[in-house]
PDB file of N, CA and C in Angstrom:
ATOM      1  N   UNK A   1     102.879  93.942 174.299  1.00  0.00           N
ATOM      2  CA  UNK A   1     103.499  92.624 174.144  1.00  0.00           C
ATOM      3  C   UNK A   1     103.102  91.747 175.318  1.00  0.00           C
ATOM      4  N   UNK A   2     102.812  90.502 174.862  1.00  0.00           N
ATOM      5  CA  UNK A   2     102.246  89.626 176.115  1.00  0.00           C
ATOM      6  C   UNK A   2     103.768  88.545 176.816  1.00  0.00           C
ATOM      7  N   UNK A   3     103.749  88.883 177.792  1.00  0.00           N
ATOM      8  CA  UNK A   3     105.309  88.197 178.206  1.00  0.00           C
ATOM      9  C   UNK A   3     104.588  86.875 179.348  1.00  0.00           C
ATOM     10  N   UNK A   4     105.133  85.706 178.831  1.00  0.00           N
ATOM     11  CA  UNK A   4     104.417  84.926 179.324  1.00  0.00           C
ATOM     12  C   UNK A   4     104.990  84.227 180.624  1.00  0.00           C
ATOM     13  N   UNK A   5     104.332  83.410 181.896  1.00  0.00           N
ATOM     14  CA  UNK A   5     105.067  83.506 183.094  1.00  0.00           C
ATOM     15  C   UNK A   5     104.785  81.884 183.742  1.00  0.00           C
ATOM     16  N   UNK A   6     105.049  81.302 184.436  1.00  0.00           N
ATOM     17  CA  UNK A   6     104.970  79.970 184.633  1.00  0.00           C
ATOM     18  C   UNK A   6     105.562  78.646 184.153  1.00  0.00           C
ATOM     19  N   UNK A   7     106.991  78.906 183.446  1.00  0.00           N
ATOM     20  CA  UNK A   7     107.268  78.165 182.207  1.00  0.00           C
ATOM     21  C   UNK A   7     106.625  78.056 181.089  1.00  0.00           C
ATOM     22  N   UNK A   8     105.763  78.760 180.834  1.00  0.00           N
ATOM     23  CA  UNK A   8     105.635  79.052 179.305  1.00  0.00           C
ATOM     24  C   UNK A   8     106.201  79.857 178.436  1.00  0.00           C
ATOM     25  N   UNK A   9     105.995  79.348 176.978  1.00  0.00           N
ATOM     26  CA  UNK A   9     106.587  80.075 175.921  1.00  0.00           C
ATOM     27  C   UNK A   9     105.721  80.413 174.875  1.00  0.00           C
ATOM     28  N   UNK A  10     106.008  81.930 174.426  1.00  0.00           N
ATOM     29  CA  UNK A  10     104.994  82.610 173.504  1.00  0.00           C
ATOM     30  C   UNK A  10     105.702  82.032 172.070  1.00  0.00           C
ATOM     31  N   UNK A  11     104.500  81.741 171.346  1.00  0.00           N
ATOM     32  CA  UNK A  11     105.104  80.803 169.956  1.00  0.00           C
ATOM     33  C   UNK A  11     104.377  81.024 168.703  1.00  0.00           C
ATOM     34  N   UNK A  12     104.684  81.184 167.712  1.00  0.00           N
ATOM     35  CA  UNK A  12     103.618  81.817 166.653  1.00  0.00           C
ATOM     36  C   UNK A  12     103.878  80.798 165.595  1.00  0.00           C
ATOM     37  N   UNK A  13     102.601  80.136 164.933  1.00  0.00           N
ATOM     38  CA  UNK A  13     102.426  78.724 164.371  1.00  0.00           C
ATOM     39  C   UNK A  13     103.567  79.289 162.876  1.00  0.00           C
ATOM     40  N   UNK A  14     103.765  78.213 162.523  1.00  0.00           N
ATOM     41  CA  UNK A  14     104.873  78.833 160.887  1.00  0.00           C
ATOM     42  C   UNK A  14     103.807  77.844 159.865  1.00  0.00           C
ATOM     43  N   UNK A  15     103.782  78.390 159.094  1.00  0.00           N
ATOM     44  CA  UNK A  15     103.151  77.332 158.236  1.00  0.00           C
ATOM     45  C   UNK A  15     103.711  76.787 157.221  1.00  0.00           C
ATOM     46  N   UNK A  16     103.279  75.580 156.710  1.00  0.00           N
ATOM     47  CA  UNK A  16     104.373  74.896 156.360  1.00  0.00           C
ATOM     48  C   UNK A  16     103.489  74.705 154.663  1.00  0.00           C
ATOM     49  N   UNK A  17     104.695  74.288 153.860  1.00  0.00           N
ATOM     50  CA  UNK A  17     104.082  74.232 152.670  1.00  0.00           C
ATOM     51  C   UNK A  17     102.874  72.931 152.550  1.00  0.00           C
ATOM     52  N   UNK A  18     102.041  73.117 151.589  1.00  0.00           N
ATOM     53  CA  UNK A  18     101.236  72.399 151.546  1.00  0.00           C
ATOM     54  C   UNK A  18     101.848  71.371 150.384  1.00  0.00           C
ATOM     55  N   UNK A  19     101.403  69.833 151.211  1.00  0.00           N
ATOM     56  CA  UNK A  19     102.408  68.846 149.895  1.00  0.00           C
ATOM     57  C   UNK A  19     101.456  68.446 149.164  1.00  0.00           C
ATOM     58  N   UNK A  20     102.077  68.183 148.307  1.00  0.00           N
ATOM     59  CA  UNK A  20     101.773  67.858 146.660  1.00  0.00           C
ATOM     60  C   UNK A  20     100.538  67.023 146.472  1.00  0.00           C
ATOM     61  N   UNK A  21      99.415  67.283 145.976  1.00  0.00           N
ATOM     62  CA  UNK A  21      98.210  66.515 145.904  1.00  0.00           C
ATOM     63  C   UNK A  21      98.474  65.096 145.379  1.00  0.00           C
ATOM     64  N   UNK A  22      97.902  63.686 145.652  1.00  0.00           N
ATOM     65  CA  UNK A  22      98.327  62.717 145.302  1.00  0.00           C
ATOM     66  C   UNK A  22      96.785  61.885 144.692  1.00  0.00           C
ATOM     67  N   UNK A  23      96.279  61.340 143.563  1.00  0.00           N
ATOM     68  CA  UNK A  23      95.520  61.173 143.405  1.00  0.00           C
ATOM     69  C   UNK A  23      95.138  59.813 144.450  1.00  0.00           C
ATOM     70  N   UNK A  24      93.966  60.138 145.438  1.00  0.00           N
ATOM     71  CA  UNK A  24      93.354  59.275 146.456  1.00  0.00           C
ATOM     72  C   UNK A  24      91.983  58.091 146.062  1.00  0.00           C
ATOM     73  N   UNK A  25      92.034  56.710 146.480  1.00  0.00           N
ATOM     74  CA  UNK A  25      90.852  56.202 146.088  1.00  0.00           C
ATOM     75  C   UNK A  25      89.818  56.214 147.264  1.00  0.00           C
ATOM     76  N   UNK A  26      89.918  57.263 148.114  1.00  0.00           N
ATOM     77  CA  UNK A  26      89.082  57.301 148.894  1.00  0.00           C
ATOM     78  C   UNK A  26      87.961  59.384 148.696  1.00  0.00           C
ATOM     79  N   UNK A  27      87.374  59.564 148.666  1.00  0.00           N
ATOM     80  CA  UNK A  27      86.746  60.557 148.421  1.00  0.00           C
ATOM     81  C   UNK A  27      86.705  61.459 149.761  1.00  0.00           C
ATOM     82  N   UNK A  28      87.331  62.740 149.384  1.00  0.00           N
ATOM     83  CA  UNK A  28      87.072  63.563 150.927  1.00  0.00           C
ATOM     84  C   UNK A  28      86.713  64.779 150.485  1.00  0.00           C
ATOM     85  N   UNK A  29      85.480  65.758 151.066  1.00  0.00           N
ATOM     86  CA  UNK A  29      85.735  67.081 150.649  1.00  0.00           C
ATOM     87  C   UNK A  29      87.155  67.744 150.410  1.00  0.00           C
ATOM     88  N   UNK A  30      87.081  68.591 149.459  1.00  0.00           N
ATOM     89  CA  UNK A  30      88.388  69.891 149.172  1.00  0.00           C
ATOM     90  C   UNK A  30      88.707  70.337 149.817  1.00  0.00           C
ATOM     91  N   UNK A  31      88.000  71.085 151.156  1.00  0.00           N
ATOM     92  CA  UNK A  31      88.553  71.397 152.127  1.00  0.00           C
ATOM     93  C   UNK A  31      88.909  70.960 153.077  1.00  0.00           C
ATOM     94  N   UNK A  32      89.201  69.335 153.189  1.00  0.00           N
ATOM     95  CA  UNK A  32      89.784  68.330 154.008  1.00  0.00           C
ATOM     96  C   UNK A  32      91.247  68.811 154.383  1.00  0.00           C
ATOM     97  N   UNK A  33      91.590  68.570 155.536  1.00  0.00           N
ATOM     98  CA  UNK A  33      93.156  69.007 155.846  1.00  0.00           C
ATOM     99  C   UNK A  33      93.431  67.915 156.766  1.00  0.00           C
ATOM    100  N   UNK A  34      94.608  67.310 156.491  1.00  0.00           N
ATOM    101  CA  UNK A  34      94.547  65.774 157.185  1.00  0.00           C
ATOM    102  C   UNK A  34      95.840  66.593 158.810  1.00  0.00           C
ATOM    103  N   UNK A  35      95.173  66.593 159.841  1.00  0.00           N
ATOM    104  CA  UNK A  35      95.953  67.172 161.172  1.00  0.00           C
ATOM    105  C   UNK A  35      96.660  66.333 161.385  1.00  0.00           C
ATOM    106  N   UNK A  36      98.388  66.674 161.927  1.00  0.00           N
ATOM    107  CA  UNK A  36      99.111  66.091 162.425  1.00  0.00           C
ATOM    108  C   UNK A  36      99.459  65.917 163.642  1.00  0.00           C
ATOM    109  N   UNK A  37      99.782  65.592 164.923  1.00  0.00           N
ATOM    110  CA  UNK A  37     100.104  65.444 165.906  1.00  0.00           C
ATOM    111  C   UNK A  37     101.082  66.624 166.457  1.00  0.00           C
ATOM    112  N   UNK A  38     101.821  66.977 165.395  1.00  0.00           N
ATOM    113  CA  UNK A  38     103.020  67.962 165.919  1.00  0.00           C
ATOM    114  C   UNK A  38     103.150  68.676 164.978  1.00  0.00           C
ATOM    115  N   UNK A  39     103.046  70.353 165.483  1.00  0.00           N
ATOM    116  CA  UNK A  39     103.573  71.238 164.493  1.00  0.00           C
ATOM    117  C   UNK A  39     104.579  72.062 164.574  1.00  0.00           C
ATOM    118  N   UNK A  40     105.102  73.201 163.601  1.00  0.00           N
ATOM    119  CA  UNK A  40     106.165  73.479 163.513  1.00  0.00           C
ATOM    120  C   UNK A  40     106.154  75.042 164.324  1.00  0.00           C
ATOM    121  N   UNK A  41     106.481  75.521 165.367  1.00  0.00           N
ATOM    122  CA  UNK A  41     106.058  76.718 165.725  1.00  0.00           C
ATOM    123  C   UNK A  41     107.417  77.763 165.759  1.00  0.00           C
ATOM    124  N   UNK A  42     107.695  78.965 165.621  1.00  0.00           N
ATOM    125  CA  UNK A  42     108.411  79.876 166.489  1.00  0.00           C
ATOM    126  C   UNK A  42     108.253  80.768 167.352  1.00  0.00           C
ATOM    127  N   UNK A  43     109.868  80.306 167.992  1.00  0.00           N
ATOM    128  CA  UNK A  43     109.605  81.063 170.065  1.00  0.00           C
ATOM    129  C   UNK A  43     109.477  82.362 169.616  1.00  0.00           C
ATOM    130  N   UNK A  44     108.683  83.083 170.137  1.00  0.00           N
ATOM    131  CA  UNK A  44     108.588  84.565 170.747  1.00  0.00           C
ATOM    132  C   UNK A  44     109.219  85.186 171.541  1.00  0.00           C
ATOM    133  N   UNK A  45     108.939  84.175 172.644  1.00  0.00           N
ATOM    134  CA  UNK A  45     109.238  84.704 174.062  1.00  0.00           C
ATOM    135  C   UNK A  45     109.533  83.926 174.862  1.00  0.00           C
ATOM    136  N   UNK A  46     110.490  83.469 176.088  1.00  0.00           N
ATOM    137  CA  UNK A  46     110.375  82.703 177.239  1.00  0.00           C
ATOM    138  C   UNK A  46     109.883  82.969 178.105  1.00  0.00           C
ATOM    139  N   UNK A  47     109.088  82.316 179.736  1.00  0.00           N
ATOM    140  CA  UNK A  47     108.807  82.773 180.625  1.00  0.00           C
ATOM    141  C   UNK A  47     110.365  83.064 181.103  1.00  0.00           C
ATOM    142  N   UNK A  48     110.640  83.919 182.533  1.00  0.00           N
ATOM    143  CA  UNK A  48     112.234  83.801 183.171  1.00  0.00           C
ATOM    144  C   UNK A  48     112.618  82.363 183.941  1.00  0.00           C
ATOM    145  N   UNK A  49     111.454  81.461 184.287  1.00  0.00           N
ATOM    146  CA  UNK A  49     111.502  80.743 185.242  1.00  0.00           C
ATOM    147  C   UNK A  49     111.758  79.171 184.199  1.00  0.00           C
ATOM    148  N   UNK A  50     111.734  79.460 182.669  1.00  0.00           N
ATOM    149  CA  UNK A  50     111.937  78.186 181.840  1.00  0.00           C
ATOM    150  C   UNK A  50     113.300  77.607 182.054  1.00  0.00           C
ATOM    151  N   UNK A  51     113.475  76.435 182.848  1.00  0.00           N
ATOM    152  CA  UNK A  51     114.809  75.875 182.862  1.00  0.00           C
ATOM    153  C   UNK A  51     114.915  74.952 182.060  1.00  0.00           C
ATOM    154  N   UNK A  52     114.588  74.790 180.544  1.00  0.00           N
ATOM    155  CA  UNK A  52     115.255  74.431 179.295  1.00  0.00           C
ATOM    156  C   UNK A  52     115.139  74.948 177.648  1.00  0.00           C
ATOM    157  N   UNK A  53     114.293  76.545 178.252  1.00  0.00           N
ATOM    158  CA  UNK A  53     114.369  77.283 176.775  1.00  0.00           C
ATOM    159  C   UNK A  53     115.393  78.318 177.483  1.00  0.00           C
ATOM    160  N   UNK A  54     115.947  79.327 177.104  1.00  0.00           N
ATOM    161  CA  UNK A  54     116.720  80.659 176.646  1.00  0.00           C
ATOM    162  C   UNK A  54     116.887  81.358 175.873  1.00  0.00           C
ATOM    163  N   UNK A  55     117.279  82.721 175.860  1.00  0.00           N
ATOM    164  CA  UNK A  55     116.819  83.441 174.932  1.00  0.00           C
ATOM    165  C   UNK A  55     117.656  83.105 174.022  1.00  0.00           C
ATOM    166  N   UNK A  56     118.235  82.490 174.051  1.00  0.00           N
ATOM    167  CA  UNK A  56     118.731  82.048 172.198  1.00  0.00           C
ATOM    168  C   UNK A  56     118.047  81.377 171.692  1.00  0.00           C
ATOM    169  N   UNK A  57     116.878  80.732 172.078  1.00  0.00           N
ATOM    170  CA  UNK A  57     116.116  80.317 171.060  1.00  0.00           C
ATOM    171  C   UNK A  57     114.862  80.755 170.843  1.00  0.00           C
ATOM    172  N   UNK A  58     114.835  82.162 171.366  1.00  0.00           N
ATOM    173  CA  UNK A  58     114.202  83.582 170.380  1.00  0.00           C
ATOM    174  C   UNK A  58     114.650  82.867 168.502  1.00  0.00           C
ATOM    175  N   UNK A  59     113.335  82.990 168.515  1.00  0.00           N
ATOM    176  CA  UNK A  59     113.616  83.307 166.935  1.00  0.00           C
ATOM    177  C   UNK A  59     113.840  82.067 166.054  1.00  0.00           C
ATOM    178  N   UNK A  60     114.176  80.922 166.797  1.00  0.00           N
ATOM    179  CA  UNK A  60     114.053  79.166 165.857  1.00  0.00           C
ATOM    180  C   UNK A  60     113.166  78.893 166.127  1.00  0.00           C
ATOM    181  N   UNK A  61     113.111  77.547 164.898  1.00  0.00           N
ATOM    182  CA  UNK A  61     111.736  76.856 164.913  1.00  0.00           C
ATOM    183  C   UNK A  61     111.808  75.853 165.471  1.00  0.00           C
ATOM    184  N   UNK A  62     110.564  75.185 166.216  1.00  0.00           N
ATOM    185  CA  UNK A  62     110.577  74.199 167.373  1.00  0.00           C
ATOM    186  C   UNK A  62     109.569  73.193 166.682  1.00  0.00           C
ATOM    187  N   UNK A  63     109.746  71.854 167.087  1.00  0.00           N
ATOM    188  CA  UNK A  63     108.538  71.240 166.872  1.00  0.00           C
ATOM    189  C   UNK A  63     107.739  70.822 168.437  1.00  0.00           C
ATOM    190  N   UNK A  64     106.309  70.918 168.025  1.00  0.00           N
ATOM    191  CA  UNK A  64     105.457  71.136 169.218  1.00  0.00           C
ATOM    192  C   UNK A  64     104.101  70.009 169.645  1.00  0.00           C
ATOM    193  N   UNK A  65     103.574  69.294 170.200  1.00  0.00           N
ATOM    194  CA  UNK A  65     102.667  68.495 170.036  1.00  0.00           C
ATOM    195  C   UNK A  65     101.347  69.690 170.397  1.00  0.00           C
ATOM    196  N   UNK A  66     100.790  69.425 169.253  1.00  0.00           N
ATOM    197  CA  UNK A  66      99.686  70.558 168.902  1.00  0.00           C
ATOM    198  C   UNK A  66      98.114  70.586 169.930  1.00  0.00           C
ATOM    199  N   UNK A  67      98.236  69.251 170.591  1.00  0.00           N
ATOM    200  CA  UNK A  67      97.583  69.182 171.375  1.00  0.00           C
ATOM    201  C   UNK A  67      97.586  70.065 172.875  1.00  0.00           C
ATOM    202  N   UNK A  68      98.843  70.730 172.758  1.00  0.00           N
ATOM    203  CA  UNK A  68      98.704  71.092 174.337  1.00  0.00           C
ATOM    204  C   UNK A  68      99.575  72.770 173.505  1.00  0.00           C
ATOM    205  N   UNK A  69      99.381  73.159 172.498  1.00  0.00           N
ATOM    206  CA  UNK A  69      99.098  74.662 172.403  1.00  0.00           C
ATOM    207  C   UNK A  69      97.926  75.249 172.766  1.00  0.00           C
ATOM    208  N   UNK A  70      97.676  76.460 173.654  1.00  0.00           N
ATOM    209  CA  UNK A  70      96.417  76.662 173.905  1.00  0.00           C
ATOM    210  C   UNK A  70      96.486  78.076 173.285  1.00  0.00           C
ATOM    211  N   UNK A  71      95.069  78.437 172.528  1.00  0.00           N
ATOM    212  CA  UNK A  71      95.539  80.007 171.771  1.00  0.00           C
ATOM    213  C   UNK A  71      94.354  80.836 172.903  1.00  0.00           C
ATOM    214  N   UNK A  72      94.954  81.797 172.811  1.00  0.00           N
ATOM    215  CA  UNK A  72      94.468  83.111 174.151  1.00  0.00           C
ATOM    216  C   UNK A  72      94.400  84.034 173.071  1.00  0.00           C
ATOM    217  N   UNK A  73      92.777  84.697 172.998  1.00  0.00           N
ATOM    218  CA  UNK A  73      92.944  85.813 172.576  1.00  0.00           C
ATOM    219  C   UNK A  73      92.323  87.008 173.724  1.00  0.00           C
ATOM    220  N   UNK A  74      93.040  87.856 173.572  1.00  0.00           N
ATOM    221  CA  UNK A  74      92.864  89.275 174.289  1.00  0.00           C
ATOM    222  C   UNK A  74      93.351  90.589 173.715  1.00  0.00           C
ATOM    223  N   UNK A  75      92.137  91.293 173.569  1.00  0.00           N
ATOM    224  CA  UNK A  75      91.870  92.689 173.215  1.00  0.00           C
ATOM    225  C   UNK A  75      92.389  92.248 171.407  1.00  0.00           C
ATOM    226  N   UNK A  76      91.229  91.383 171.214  1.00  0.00           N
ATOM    227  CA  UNK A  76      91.525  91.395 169.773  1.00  0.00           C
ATOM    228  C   UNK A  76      93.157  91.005 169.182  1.00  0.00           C
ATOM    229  N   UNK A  77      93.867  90.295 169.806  1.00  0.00           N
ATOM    230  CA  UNK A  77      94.880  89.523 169.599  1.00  0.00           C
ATOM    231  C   UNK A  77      94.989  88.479 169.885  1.00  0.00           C
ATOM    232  N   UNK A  78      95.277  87.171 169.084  1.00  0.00           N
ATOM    233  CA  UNK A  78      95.560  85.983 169.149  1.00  0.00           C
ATOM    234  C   UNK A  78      97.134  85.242 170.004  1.00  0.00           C
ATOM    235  N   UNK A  79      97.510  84.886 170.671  1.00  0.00           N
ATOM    236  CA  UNK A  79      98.606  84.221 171.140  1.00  0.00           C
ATOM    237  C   UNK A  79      98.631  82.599 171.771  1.00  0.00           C
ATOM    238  N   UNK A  80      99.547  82.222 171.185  1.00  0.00           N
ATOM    239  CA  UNK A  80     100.119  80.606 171.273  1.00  0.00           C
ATOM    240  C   UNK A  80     100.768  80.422 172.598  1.00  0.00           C
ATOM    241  N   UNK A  81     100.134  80.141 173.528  1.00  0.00           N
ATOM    242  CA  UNK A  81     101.476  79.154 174.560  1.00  0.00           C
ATOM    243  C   UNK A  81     101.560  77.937 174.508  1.00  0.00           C
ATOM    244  N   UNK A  82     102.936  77.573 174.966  1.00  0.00           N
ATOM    245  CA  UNK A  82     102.849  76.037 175.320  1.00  0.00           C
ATOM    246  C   UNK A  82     103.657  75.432 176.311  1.00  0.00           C
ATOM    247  N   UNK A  83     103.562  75.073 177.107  1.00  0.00           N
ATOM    248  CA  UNK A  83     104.448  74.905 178.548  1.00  0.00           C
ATOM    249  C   UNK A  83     106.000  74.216 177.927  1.00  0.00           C
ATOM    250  N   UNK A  84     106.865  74.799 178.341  1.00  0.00           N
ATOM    251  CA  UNK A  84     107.735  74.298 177.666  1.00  0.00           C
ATOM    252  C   UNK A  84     108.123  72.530 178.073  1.00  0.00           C
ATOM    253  N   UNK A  85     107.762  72.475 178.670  1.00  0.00           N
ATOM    254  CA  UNK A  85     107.545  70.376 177.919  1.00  0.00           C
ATOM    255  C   UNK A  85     107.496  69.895 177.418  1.00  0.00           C
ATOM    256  N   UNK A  86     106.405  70.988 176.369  1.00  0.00           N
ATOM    257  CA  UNK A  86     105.691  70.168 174.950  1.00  0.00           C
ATOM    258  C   UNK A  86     106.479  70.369 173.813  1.00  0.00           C
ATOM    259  N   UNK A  87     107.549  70.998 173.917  1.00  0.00           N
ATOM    260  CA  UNK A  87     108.432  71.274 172.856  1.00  0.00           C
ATOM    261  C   UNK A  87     109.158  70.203 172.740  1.00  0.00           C
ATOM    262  N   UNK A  88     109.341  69.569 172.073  1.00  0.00           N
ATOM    263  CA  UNK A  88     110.240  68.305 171.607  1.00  0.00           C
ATOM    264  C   UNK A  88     111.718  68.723 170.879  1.00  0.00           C
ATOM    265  N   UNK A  89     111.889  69.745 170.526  1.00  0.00           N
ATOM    266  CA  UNK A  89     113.136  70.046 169.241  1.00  0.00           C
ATOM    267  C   UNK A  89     113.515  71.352 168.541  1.00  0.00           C
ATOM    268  N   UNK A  90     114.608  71.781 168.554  1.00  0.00           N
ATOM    269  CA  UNK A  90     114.712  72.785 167.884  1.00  0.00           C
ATOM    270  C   UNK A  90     115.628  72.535 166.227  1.00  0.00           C
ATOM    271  N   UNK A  91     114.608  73.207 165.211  1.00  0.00           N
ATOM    272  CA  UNK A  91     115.460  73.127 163.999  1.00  0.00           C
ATOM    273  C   UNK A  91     115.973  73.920 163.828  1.00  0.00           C
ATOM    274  N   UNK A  92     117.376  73.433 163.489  1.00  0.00           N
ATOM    275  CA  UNK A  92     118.576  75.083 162.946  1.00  0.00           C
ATOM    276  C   UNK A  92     118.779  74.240 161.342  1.00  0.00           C
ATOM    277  N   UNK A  93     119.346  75.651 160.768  1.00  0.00           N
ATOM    278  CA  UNK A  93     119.584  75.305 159.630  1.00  0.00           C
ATOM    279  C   UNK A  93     120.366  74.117 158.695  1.00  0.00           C
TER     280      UNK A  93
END
C-alpha cells in the first residue's frame, strides 16, 4: 500500500456515467471525449500532516481540479495524488 506524505492524498478516479448523446452540428471523431476541468475522485488515504482532510473522509467522493492530479506508477501500479488544496468538496449522500 502506498501511504502518501507531504499533505497529500491517495485518490482513485470514480467514473462517472457517460451523458446522453445529443445530436451535434459540428462533426468530431467517436472517440472524442469533451475534458472537464474537475473530476470526481475517492480518498484512499491521507498524508498525517493534512490539516483539512481526516480519516473520515476515507471513502467519499471529492471533487478535484484534474489539472493538478499527478498519476505515479510504480512496480506496475498506477496511483492518484493530489495535494490536498486541490480538493474543492466533499459529496455525501
Amino acid at each position: 500500500m502506498f501511504r502518501p506524505l507531504s499533505r497529500h492524498v491517495l485518490v482513485d478516479k470514480v467514473e462517472e456515467e457517460a451523458p446522453s448523446e445529443e445530436k451535434s452540428l459540428v462533426l468530431l471523431p467517436d472517440d472524442y471525449k469533451l475534458k472537464s476541468q474537475f473530476g470526481l475522485y475517492r480518498i484512499l488515504c491521507c498524508a498525517e500532516d493534512c490539516e483539512k482532510m481526516n480519516p473520515s473522509y476515507i471513502d467519499q467522493e471529492v471533487v478535484v481540479e484534474e489539472s493538478m492530479v499527478q498519476e505515479i506508477t510504480i512496480r506496475n501500479h498506477r496511483y492518484y495524488l493530489v495535494l490536498e488544496n486541490y480538493i474543492y468538496g466533499v459529496l455525501r449522500g
